[in-house]
N, C-alpha and C. Protein backbone atom coordinates (compact mmCIF):
# COMPACT_ATOMS: atom_id res chain seq x y z
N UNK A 1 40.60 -4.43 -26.87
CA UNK A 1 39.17 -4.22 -26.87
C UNK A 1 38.87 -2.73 -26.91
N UNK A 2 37.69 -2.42 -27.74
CA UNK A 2 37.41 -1.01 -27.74
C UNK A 2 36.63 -0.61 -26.66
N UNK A 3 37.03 0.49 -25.93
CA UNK A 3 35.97 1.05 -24.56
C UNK A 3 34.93 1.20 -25.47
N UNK A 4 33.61 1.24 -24.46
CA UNK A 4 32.05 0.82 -24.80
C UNK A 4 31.63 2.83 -24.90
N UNK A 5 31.27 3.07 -25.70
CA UNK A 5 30.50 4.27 -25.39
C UNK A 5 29.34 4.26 -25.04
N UNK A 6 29.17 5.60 -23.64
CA UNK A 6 28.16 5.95 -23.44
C UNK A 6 26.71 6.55 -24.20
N UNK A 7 25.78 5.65 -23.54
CA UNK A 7 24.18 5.66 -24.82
C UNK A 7 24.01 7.33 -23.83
N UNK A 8 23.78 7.66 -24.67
CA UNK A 8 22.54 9.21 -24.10
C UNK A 8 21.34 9.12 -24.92
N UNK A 9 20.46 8.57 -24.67
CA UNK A 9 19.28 8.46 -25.39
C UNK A 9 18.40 9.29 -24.51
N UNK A 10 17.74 10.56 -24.96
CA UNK A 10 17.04 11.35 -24.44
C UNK A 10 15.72 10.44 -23.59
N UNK A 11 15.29 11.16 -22.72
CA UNK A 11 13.90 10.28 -21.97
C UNK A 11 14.74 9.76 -20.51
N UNK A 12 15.76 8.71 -20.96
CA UNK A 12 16.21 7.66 -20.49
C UNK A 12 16.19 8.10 -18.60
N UNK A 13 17.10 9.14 -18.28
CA UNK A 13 16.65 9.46 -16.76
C UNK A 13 15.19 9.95 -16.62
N UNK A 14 14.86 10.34 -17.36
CA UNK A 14 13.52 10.83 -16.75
C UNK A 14 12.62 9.37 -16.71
N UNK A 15 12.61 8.65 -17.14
CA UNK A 15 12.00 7.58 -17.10
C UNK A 15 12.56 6.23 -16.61
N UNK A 16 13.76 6.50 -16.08
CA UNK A 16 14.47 5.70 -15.08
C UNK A 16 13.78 6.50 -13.35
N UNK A 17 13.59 7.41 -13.55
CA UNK A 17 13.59 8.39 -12.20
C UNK A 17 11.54 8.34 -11.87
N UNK A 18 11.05 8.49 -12.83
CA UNK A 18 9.58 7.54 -12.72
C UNK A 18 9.24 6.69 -12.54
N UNK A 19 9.80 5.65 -12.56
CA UNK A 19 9.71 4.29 -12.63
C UNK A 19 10.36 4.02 -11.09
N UNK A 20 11.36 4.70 -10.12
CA UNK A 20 11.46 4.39 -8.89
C UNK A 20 10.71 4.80 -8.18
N UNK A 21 10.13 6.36 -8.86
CA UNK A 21 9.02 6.87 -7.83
C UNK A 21 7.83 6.03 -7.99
N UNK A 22 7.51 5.57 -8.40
CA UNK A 22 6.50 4.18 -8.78
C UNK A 22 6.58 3.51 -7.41
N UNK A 23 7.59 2.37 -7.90
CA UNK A 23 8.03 1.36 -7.28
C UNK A 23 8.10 1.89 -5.50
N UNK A 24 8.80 2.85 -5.08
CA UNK A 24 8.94 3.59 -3.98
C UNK A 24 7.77 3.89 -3.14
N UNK A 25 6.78 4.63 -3.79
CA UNK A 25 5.05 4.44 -3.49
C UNK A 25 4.74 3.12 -3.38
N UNK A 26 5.02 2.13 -3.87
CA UNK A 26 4.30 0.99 -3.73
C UNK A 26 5.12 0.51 -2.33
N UNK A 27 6.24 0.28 -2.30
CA UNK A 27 6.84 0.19 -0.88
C UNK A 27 6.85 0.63 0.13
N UNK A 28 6.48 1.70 -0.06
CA UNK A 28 5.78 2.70 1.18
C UNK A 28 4.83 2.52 2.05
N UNK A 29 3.61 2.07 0.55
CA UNK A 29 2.02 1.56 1.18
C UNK A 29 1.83 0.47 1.43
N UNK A 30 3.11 -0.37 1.26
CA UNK A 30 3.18 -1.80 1.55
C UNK A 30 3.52 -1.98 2.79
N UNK A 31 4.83 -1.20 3.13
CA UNK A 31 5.51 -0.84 4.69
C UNK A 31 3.87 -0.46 5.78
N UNK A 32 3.87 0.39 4.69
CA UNK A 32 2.54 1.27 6.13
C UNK A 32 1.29 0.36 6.91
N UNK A 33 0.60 -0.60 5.36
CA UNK A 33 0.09 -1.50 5.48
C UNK A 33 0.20 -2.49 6.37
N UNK A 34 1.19 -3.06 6.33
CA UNK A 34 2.23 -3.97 7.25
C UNK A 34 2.35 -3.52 8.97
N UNK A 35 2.64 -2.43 8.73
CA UNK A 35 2.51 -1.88 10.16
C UNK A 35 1.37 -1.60 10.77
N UNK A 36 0.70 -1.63 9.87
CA UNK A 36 -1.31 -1.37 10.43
C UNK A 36 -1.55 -2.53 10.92
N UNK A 37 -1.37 -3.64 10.21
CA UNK A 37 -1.76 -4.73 9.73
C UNK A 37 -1.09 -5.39 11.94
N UNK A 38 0.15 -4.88 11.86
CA UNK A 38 0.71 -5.79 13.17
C UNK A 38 0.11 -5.37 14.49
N UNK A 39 -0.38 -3.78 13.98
CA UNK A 39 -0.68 -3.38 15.18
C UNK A 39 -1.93 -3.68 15.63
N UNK A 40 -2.91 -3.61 14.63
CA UNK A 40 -4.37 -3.94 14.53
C UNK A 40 -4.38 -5.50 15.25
N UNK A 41 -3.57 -6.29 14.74
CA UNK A 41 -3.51 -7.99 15.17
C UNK A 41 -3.27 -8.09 16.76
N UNK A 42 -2.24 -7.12 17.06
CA UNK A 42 -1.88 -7.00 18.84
C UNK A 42 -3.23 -6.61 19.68
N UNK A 43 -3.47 -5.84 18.73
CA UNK A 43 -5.10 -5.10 19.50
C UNK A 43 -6.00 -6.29 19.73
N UNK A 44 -6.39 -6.76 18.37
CA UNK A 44 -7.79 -7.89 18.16
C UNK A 44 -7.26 -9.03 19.07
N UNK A 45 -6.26 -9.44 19.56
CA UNK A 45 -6.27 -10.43 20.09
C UNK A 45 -6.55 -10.39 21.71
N UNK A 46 -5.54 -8.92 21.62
CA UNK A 46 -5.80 -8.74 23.88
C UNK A 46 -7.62 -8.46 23.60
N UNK A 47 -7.96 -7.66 23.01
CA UNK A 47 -9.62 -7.34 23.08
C UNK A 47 -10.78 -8.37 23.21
N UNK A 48 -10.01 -9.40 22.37
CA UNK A 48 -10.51 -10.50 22.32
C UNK A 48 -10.57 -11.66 23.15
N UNK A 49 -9.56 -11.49 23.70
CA UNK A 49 -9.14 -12.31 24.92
C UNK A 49 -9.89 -11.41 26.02
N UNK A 50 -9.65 -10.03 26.23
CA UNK A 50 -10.43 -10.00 27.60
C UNK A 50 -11.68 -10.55 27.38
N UNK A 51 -12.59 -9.89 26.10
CA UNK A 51 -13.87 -10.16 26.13
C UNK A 51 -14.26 -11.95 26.13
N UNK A 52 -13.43 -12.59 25.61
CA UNK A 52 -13.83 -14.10 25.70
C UNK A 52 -13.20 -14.68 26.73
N UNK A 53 -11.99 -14.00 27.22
CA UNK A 53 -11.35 -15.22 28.18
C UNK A 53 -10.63 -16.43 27.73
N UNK A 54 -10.59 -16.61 25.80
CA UNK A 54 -9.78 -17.32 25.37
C UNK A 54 -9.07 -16.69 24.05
N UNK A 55 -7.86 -17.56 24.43
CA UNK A 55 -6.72 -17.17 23.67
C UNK A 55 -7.21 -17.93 21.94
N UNK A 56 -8.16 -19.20 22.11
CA UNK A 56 -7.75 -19.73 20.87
C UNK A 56 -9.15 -18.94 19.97
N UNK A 57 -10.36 -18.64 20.18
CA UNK A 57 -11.31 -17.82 20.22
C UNK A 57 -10.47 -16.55 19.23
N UNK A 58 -9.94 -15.92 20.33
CA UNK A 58 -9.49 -14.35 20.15
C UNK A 58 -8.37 -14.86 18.86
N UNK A 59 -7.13 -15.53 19.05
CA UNK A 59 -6.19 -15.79 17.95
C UNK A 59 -7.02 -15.82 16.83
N UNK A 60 -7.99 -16.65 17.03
CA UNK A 60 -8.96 -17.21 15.09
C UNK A 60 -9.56 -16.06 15.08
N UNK A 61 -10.07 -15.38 15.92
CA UNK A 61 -10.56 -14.07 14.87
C UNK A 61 -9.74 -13.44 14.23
N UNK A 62 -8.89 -12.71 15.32
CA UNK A 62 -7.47 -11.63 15.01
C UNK A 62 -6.97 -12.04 14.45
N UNK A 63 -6.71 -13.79 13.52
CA UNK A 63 -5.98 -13.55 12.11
C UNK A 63 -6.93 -13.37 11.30
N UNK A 64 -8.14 -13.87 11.21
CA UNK A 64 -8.97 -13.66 10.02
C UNK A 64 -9.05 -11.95 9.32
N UNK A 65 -10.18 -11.35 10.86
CA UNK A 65 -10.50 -9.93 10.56
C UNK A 65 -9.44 -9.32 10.10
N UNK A 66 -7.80 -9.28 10.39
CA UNK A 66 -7.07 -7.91 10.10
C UNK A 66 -6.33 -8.02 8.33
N UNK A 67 -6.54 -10.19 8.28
CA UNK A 67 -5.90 -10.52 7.09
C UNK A 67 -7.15 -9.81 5.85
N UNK A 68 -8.31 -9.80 6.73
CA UNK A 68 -9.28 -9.35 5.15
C UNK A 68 -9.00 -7.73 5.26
N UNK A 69 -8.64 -7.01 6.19
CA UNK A 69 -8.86 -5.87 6.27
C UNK A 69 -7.72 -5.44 5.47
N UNK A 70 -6.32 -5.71 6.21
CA UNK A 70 -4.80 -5.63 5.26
C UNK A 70 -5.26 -5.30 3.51
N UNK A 71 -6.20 -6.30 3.02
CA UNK A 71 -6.24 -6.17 2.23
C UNK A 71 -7.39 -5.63 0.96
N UNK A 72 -8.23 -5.14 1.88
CA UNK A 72 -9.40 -3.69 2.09
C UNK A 72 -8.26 -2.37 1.74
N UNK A 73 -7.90 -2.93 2.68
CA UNK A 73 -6.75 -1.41 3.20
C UNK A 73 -6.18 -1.23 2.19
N UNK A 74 -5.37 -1.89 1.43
CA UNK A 74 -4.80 -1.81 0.35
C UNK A 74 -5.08 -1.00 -0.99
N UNK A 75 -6.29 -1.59 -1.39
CA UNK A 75 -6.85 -1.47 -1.97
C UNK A 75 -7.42 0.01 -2.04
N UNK A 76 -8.51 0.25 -0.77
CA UNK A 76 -8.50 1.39 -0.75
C UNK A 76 -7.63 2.86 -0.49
N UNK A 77 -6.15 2.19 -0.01
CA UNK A 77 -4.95 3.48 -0.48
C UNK A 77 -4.93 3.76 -2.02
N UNK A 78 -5.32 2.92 -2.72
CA UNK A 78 -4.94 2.67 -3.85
C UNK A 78 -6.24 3.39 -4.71
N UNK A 79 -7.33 3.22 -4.21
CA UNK A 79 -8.20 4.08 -4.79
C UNK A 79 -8.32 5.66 -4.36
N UNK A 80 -7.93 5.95 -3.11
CA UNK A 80 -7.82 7.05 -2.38
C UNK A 80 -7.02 8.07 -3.23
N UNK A 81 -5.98 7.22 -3.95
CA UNK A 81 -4.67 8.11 -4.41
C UNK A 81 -4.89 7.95 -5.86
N UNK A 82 -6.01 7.37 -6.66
CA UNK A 82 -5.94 7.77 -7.53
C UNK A 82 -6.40 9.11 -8.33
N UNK A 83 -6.29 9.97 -9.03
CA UNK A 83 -7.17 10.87 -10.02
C UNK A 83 -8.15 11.26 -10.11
N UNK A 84 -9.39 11.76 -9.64
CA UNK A 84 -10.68 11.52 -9.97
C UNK A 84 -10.93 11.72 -11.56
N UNK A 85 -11.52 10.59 -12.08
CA UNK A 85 -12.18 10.52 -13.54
C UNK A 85 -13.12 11.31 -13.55
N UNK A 86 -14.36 11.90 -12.83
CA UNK A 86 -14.79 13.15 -12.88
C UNK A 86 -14.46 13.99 -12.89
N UNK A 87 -13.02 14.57 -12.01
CA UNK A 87 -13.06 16.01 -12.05
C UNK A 87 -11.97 16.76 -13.55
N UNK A 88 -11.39 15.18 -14.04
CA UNK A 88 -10.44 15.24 -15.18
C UNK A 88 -11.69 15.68 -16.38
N UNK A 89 -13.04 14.79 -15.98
CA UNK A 89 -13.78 14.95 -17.19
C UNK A 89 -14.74 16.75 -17.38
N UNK A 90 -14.41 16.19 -16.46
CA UNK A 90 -15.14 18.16 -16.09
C UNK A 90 -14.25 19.24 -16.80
N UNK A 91 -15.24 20.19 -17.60
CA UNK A 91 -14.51 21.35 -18.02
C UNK A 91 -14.38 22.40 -17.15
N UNK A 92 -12.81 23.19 -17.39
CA UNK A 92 -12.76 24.13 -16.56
C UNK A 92 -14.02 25.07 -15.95
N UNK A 93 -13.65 25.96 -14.90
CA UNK A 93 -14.70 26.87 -15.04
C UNK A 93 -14.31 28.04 -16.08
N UNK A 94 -15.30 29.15 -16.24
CA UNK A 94 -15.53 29.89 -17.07
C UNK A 94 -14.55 31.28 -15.93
């Protein structure tokens, strides 16, 4: 069998090496999310429980509120970190 030669196709790391920093950001804000997400739930439930005195009360909120928020949250990392389309559209100053 003939050994396989190596491709060098120009681009190829640089766009192997973009594509993790991608992916890497998204795991990040997913991790961080996640961790908001557990801590916020520990909170809403004791808060909830002192103020009601019940566990099943406080549980049904503290999954609802933090599951819509998780994903508020998300969202708005995601707009936070994008580009502004105004200030791209804006010409330099003089």
């Amino acid at each position: 069998m003939a050994a396989m030669k190596a491709i060098d196709w120009p681009g190829i790391v640089e766009n192997d090496y973009r594509l993790r920093m991608r992916f890497r950001h998204f795991d990040s804000s997913l991790a961080k999310t996640s961790a908001f997400t557990a801590i916020h739930l520990l909170i809403a439930v004791s808060v909830g429980w002192l103020l009601t005195g019940s566990f099943v009360l406080a549980g049904a909120y503290a999954l609802v509120e933090p599951a819509v928020n998780a994903v508020a949250h998300y969202f708005f990392e995601r707009w936070w970190a994008r580009p502004s389309s105004r200030a791209m559209a804006r010409p330099a100053p003089a």
